[in-house]
PDB file of N, CA and C in Angstrom:
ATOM      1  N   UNK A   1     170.451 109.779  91.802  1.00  0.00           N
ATOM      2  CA  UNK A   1     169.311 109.266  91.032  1.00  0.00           C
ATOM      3  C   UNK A   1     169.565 107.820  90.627  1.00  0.00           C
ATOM      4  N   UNK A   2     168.750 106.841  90.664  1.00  0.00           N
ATOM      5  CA  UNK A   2     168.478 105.797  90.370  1.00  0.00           C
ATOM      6  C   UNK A   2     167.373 105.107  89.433  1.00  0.00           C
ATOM      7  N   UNK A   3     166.923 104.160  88.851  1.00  0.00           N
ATOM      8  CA  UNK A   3     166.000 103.547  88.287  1.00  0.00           C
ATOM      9  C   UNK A   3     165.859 102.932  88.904  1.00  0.00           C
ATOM     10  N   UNK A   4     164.555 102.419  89.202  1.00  0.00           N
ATOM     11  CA  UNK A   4     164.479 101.370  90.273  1.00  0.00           C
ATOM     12  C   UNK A   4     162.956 100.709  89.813  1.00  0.00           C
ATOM     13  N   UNK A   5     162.969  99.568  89.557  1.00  0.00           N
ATOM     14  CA  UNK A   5     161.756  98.682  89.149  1.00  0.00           C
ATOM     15  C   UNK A   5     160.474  98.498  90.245  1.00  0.00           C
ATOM     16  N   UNK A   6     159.576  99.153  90.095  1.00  0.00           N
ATOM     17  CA  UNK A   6     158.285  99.268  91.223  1.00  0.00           C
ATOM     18  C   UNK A   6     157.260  97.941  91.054  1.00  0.00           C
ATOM     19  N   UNK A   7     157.198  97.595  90.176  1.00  0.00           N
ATOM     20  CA  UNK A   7     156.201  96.207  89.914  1.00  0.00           C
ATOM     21  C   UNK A   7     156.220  94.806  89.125  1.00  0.00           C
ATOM     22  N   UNK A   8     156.840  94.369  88.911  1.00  0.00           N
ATOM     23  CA  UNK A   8     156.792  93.076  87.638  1.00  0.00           C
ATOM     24  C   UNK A   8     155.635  92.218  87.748  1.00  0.00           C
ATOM     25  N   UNK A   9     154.983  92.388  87.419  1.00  0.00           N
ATOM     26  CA  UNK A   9     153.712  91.259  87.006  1.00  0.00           C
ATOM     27  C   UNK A   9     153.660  90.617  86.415  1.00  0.00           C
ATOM     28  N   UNK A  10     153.858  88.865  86.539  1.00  0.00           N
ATOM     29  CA  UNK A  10     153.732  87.910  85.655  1.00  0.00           C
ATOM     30  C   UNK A  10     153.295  86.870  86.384  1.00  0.00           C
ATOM     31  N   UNK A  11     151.711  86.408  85.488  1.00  0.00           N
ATOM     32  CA  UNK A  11     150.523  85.858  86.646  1.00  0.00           C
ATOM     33  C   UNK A  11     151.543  84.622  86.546  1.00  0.00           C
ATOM     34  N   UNK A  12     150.964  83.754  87.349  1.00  0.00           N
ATOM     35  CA  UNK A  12     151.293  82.618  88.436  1.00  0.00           C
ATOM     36  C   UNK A  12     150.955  81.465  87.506  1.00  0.00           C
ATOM     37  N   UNK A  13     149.762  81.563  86.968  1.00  0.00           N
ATOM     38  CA  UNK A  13     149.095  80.453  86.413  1.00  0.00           C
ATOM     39  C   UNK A  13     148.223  80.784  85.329  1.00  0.00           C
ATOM     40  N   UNK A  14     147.882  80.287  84.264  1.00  0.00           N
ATOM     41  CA  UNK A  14     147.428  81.037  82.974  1.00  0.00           C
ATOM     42  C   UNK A  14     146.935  79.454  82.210  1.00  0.00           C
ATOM     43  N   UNK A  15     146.137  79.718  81.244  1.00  0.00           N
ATOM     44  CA  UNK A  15     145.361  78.484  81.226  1.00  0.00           C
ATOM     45  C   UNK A  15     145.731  78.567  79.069  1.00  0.00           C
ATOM     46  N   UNK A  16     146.193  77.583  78.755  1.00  0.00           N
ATOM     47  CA  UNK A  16     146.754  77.678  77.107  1.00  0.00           C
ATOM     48  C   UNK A  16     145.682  77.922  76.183  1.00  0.00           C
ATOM     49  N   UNK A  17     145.954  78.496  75.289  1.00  0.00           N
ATOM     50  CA  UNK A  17     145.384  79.336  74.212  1.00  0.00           C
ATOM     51  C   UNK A  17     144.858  80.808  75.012  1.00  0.00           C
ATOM     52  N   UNK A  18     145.201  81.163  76.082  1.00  0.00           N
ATOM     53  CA  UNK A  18     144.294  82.527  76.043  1.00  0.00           C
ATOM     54  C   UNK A  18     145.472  83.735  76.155  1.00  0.00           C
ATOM     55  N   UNK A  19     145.408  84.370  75.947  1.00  0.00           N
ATOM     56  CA  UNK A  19     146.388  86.140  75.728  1.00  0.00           C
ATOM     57  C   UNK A  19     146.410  86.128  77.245  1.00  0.00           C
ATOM     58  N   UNK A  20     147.971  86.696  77.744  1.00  0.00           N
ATOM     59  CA  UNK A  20     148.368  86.837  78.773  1.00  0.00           C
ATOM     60  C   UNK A  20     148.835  88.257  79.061  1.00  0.00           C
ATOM     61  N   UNK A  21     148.925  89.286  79.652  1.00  0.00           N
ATOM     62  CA  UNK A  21     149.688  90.453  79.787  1.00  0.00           C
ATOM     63  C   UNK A  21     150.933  90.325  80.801  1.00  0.00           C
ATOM     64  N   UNK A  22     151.953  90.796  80.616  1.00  0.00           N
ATOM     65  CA  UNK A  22     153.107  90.885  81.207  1.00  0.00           C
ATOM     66  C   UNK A  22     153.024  92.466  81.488  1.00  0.00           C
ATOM     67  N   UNK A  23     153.564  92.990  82.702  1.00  0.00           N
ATOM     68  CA  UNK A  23     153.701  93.818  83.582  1.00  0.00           C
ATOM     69  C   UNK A  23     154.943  94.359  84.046  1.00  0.00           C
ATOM     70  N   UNK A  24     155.929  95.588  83.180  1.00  0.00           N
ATOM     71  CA  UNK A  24     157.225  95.579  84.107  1.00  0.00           C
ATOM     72  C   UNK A  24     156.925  97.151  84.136  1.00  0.00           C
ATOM     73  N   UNK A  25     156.518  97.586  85.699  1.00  0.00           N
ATOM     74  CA  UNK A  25     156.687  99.162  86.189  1.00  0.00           C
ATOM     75  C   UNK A  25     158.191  99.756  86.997  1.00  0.00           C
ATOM     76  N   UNK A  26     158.396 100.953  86.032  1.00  0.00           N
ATOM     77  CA  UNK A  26     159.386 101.052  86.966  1.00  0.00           C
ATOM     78  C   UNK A  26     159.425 102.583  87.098  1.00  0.00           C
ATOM     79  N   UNK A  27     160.610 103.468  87.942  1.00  0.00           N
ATOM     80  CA  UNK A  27     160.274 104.527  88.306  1.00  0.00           C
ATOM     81  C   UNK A  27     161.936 104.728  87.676  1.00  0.00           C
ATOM     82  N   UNK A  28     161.800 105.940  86.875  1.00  0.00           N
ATOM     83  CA  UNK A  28     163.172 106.235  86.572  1.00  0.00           C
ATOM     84  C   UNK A  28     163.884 107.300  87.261  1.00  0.00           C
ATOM     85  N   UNK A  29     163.337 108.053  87.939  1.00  0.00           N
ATOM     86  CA  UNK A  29     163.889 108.941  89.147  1.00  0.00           C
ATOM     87  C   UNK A  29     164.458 110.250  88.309  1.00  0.00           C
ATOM     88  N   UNK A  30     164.256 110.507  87.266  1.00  0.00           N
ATOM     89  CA  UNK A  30     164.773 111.595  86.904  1.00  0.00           C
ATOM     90  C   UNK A  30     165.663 111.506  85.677  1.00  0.00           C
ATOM     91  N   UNK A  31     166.043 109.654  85.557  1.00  0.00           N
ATOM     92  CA  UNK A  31     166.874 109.319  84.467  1.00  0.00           C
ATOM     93  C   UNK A  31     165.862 109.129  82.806  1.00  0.00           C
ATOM     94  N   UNK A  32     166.803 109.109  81.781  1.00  0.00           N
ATOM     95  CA  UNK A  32     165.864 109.149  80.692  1.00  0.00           C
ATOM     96  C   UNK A  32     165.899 107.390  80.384  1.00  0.00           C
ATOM     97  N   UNK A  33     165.160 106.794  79.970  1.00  0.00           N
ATOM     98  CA  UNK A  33     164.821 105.610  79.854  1.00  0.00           C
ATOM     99  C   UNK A  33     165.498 104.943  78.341  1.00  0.00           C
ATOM    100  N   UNK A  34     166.916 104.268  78.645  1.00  0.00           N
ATOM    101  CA  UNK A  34     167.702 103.594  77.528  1.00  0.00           C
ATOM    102  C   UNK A  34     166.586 102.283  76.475  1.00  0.00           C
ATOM    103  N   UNK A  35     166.171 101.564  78.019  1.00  0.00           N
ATOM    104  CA  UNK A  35     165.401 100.056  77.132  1.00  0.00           C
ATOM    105  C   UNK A  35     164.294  99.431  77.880  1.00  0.00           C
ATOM    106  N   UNK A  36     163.891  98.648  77.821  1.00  0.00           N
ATOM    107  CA  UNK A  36     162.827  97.612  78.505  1.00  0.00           C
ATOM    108  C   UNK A  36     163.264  96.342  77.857  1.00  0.00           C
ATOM    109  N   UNK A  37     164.077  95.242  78.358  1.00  0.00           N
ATOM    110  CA  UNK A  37     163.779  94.140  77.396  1.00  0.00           C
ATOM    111  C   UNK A  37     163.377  93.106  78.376  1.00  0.00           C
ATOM    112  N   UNK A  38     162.052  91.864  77.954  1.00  0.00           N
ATOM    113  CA  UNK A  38     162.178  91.108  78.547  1.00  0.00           C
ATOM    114  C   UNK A  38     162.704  89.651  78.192  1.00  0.00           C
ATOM    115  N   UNK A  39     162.495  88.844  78.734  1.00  0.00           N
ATOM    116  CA  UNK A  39     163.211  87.474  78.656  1.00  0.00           C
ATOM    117  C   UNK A  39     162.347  86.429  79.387  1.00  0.00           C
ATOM    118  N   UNK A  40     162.696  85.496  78.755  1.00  0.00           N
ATOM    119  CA  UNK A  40     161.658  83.975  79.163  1.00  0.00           C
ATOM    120  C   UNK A  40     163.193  83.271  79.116  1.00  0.00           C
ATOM    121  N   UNK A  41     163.229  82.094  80.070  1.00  0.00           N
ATOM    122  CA  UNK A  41     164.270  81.149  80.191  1.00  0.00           C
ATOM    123  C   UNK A  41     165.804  82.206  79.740  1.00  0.00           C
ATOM    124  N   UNK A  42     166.029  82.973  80.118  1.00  0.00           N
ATOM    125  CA  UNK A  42     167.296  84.031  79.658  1.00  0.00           C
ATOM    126  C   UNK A  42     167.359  84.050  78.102  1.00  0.00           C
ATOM    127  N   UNK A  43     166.434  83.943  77.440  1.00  0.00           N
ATOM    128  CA  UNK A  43     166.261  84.023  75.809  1.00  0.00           C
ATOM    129  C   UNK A  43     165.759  85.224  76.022  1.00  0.00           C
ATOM    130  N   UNK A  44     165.850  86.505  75.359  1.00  0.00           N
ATOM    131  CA  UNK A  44     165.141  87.740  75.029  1.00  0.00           C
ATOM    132  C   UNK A  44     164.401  87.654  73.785  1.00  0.00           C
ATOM    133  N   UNK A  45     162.911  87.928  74.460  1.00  0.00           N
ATOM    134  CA  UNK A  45     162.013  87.886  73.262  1.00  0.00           C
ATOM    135  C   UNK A  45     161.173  89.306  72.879  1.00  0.00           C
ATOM    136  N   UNK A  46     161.886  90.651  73.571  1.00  0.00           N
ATOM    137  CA  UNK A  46     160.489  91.303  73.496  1.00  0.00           C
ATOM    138  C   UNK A  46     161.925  92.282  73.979  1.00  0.00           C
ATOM    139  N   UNK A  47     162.046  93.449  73.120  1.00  0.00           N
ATOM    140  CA  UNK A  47     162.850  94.530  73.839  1.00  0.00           C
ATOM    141  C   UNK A  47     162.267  96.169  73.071  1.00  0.00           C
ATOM    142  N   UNK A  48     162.136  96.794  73.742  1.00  0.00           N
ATOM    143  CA  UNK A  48     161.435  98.455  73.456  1.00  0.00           C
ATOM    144  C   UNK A  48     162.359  99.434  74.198  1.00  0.00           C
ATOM    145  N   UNK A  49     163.123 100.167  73.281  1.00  0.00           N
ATOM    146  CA  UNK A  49     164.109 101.535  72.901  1.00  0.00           C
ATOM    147  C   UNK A  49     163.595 102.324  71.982  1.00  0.00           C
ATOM    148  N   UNK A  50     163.405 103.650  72.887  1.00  0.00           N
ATOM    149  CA  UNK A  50     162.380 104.739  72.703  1.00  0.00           C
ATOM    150  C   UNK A  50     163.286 104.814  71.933  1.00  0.00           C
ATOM    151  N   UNK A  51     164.019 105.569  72.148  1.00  0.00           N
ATOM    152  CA  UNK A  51     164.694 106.411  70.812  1.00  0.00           C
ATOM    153  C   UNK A  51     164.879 105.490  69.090  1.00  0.00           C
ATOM    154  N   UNK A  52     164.610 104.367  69.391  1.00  0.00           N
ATOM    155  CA  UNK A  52     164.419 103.216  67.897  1.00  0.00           C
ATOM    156  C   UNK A  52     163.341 103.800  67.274  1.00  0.00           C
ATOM    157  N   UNK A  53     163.524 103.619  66.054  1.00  0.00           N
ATOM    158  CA  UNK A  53     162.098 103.556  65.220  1.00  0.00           C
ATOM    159  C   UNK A  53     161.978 102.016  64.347  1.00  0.00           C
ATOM    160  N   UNK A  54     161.083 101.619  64.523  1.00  0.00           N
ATOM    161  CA  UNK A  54     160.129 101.766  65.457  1.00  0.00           C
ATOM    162  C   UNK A  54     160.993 100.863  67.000  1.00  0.00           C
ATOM    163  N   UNK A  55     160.273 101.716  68.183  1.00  0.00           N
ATOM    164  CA  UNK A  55     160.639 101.185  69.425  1.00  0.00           C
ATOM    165  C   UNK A  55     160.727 100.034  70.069  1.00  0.00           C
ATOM    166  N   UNK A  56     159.734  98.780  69.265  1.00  0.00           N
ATOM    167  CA  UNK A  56     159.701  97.892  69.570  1.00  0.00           C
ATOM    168  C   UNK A  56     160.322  96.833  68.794  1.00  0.00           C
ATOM    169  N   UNK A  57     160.705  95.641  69.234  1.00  0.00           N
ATOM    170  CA  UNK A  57     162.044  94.682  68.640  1.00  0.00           C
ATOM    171  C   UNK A  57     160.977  93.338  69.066  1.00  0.00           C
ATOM    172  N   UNK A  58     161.198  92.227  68.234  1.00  0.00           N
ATOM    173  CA  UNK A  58     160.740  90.889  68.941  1.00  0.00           C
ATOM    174  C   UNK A  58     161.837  89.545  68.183  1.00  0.00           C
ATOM    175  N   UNK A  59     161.975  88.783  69.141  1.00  0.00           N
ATOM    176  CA  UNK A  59     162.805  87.848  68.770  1.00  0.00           C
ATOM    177  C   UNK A  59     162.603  86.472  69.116  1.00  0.00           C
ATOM    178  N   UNK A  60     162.606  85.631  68.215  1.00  0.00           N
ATOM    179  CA  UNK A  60     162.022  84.467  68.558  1.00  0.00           C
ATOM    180  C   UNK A  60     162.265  83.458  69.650  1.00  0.00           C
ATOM    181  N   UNK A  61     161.536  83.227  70.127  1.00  0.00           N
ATOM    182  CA  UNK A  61     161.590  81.930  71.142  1.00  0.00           C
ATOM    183  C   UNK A  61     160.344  81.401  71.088  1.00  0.00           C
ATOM    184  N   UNK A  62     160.868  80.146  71.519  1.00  0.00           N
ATOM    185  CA  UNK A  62     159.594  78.630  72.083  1.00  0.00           C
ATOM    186  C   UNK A  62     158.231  79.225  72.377  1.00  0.00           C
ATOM    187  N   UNK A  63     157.199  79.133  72.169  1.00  0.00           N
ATOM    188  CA  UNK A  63     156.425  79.586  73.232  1.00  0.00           C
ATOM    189  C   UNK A  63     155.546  80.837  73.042  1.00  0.00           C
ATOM    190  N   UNK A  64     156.345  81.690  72.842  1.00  0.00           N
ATOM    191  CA  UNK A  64     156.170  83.088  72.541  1.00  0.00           C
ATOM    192  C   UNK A  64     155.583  83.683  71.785  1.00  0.00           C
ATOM    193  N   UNK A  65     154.402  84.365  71.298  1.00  0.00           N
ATOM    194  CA  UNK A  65     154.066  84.881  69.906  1.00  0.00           C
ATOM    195  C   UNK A  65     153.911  86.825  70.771  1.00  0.00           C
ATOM    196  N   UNK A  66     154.517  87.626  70.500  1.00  0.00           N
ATOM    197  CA  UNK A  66     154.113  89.255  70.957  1.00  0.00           C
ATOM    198  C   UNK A  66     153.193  89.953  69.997  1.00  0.00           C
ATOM    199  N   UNK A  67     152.139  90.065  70.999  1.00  0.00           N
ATOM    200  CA  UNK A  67     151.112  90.861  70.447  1.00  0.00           C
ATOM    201  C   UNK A  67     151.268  92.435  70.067  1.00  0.00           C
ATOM    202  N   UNK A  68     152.601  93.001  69.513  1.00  0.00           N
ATOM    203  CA  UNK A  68     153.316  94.113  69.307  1.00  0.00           C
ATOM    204  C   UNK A  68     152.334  95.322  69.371  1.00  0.00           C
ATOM    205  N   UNK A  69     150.954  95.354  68.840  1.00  0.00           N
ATOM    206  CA  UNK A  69     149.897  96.161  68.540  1.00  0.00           C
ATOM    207  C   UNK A  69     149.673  96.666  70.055  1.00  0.00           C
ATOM    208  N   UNK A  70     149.536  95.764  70.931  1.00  0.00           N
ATOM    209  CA  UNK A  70     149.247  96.096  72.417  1.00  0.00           C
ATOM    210  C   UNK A  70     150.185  95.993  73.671  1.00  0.00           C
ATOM    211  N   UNK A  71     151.751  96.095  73.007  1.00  0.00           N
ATOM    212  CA  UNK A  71     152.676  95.701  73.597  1.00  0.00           C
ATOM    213  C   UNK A  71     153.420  97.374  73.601  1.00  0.00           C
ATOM    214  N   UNK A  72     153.815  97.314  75.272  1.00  0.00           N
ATOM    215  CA  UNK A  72     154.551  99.199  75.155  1.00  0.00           C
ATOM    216  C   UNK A  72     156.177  98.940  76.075  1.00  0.00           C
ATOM    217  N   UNK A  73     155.794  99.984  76.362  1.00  0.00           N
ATOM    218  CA  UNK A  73     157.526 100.601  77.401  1.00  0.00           C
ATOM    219  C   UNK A  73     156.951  99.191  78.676  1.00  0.00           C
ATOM    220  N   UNK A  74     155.861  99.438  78.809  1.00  0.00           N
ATOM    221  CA  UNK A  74     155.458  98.542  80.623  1.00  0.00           C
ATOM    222  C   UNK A  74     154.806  97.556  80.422  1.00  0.00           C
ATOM    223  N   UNK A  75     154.083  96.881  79.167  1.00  0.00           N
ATOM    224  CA  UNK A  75     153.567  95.959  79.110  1.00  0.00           C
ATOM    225  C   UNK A  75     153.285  94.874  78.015  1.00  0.00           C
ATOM    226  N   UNK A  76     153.665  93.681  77.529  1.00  0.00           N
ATOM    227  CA  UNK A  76     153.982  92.934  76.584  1.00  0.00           C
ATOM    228  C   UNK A  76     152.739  92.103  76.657  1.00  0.00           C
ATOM    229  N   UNK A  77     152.332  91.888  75.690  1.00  0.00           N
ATOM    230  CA  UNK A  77     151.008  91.094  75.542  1.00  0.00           C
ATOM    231  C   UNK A  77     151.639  89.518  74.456  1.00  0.00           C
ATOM    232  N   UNK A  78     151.611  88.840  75.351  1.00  0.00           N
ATOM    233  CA  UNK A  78     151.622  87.542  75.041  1.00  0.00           C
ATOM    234  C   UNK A  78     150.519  86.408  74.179  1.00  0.00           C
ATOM    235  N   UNK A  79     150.242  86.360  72.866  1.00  0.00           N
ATOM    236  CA  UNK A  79     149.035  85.615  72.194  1.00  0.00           C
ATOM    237  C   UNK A  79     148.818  84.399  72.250  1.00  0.00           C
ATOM    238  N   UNK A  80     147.400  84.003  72.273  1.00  0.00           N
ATOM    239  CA  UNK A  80     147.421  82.329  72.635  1.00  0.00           C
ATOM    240  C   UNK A  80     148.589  81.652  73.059  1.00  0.00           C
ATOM    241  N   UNK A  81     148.981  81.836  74.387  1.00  0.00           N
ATOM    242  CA  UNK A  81     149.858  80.776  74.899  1.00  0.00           C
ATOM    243  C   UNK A  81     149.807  79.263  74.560  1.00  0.00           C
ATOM    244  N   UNK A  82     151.251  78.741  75.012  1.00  0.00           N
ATOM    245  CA  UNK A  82     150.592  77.104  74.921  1.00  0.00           C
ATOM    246  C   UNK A  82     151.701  76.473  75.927  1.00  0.00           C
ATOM    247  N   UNK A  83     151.996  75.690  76.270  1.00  0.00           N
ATOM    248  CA  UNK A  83     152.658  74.793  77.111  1.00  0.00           C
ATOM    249  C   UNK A  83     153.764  75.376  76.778  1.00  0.00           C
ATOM    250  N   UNK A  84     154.678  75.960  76.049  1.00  0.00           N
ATOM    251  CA  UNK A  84     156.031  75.995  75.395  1.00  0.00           C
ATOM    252  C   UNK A  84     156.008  77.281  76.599  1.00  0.00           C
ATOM    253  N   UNK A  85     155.158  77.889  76.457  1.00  0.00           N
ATOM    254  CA  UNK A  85     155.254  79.135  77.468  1.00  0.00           C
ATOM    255  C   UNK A  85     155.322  78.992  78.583  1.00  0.00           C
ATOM    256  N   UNK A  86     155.455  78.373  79.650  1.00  0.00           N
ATOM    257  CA  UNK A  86     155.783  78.117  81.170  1.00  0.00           C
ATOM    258  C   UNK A  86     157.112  78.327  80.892  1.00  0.00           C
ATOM    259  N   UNK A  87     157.560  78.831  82.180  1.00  0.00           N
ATOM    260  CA  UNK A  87     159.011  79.590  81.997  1.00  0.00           C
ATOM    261  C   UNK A  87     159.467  80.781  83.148  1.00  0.00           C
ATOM    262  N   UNK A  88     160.410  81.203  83.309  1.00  0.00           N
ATOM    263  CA  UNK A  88     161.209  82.134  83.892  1.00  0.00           C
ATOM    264  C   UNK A  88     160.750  83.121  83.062  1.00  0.00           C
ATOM    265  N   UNK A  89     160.004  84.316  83.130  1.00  0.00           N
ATOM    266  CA  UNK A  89     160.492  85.487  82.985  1.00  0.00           C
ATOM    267  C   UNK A  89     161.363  86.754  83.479  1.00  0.00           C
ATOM    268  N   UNK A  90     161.903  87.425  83.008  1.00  0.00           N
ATOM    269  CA  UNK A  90     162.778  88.758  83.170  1.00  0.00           C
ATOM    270  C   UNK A  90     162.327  89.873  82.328  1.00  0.00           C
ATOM    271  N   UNK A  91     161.921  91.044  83.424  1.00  0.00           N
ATOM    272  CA  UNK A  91     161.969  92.045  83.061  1.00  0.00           C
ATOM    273  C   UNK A  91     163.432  92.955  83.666  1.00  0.00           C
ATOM    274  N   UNK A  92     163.887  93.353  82.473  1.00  0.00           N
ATOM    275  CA  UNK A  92     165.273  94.467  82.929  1.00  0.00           C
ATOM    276  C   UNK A  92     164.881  95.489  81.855  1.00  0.00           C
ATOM    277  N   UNK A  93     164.936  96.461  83.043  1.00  0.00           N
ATOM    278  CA  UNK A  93     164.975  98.329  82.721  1.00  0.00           C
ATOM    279  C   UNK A  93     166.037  98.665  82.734  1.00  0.00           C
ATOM    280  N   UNK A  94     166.509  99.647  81.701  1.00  0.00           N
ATOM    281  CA  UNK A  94     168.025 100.250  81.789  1.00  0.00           C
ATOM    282  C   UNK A  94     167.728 101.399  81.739  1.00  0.00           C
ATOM    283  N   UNK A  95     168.286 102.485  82.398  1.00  0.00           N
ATOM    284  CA  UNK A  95     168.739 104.003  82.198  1.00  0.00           C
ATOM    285  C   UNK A  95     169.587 104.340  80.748  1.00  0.00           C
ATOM    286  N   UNK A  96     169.628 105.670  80.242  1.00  0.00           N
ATOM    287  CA  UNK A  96     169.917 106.155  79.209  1.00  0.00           C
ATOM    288  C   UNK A  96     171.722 106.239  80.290  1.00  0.00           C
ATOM    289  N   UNK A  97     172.587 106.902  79.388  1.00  0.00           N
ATOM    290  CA  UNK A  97     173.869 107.443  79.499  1.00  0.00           C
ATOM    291  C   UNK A  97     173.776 108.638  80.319  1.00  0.00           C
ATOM    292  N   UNK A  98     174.537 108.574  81.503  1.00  0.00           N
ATOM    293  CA  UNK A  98     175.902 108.090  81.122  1.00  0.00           C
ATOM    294  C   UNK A  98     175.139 107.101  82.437  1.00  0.00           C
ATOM    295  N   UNK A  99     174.347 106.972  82.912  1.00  0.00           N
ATOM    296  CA  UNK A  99     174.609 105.761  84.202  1.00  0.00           C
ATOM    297  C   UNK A  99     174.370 104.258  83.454  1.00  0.00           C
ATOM    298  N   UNK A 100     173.670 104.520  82.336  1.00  0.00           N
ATOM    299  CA  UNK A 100     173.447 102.888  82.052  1.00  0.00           C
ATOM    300  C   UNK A 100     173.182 102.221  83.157  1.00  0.00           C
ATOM    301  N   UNK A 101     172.496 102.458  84.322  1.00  0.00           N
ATOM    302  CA  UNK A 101     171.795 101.493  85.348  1.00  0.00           C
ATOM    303  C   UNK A 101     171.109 100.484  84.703  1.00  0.00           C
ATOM    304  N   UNK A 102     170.935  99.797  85.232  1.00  0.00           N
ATOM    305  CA  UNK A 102     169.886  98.355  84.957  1.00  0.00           C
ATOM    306  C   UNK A 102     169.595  97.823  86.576  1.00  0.00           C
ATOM    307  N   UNK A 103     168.308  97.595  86.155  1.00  0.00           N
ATOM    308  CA  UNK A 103     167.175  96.516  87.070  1.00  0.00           C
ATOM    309  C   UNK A 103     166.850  95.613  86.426  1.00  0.00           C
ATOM    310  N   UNK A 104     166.317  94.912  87.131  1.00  0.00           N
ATOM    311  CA  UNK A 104     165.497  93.822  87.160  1.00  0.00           C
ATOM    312  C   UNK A 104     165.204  92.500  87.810  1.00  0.00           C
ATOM    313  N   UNK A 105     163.893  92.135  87.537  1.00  0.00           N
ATOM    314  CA  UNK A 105     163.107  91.042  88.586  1.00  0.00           C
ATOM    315  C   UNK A 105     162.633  90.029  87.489  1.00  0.00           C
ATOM    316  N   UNK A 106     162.678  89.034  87.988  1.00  0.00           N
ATOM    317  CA  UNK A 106     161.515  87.342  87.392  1.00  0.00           C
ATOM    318  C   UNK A 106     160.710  87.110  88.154  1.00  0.00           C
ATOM    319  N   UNK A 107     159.784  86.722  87.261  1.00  0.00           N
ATOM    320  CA  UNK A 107     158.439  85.914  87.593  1.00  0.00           C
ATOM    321  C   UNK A 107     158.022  84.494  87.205  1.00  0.00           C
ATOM    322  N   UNK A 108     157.721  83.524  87.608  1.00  0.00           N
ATOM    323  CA  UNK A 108     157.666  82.247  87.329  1.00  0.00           C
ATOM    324  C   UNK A 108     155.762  82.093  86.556  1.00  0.00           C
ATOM    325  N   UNK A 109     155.623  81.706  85.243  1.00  0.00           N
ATOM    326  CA  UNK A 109     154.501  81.405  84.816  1.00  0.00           C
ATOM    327  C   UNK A 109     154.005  79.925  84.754  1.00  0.00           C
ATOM    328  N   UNK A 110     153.053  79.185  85.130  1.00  0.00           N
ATOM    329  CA  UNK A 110     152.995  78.178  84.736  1.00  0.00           C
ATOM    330  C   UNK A 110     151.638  78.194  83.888  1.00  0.00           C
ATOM    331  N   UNK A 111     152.230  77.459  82.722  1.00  0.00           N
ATOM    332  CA  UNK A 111     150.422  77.133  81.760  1.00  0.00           C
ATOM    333  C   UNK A 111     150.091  76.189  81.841  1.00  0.00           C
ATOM    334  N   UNK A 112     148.271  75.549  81.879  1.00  0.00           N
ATOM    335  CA  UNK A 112     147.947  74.582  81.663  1.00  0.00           C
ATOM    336  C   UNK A 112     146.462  74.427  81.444  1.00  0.00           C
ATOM    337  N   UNK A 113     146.607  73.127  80.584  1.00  0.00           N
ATOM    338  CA  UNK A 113     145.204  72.982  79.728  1.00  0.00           C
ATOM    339  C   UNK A 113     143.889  73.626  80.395  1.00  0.00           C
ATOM    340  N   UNK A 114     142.987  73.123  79.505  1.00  0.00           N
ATOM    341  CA  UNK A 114     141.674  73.543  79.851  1.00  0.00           C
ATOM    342  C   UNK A 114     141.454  73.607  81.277  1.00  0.00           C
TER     343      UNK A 114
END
C-alpha cells in the first residue's frame, strides 16, 4: 500500500484581489491519512491533521490570507490575492504510522493586475 497524490491544482494565472482555490487530491490506498500541508516558496502556510482539533493550522506568509471556513483535507481557499502571491506552491500528503509515506507535487501561480 501506498499514498499516492492523483491531482494538484494550482491555476497558472489568477488576476489580484480575487479568491483562488488550491487543489491537492490524493488516493491513500488503504492508509489512514497523517496530514495535508501546503507551502508557497517552501514556507508552510496551510497544514490539516485530522486527528487535531481543530484540524486545520495556518501560518503566516507574504501573500497569503486562508480562507479556513472553505478550506479542507483537498482544498485551501486563498482570499483576495495580491502580487505577494505568485510563487511555488507544494502540496505534500503524508500517511498515518507506521509508513509515514509522503508525496508531493508544485504548481507555479502567477498573479496579475486588472
Amino acid at each position: 500500500l501506498a499514498i499516492k497524490l492523483t491531482e494538484v491544482r494550482v491555476p497558472k494565472h489568477a488576476i489580484r484581489g480575487q479568491d483562488v482555490m488550491l487543489e491537492c487530491h490524493y488516493d491513500l490506498e488503504g492508509e489512514a491519512l497523517y496530514s495535508v500541508k501546503w507551502y508557497k516558496d517552501g514556507r508552510e502556510f496551510y497544514r490539516y491533521v485530522p486527528r487535531d482539533d481543530p484540524p486545520q493550522q495556518t501560518f503566516p506568509v507574504e501573500g497569503i490570507t486562508v480562507n479556513v471556513q472553505n478550506s479542507t483535507n483537498s482544498h485551501v481557499m486563498l482570499e483576495s490575492i495580491n502580487l505577494f502571491s505568485s510563487g511555488k506552491y507544494r502540496c505534500e500528503a503524508s500517511a498515518e504510522a507506521p509508513s509515514f509515506q509522503t508525496v508531493a507535487e508544485n504548481g507555479e501561480m502567477m498573479v496579475v493586475g486588472e
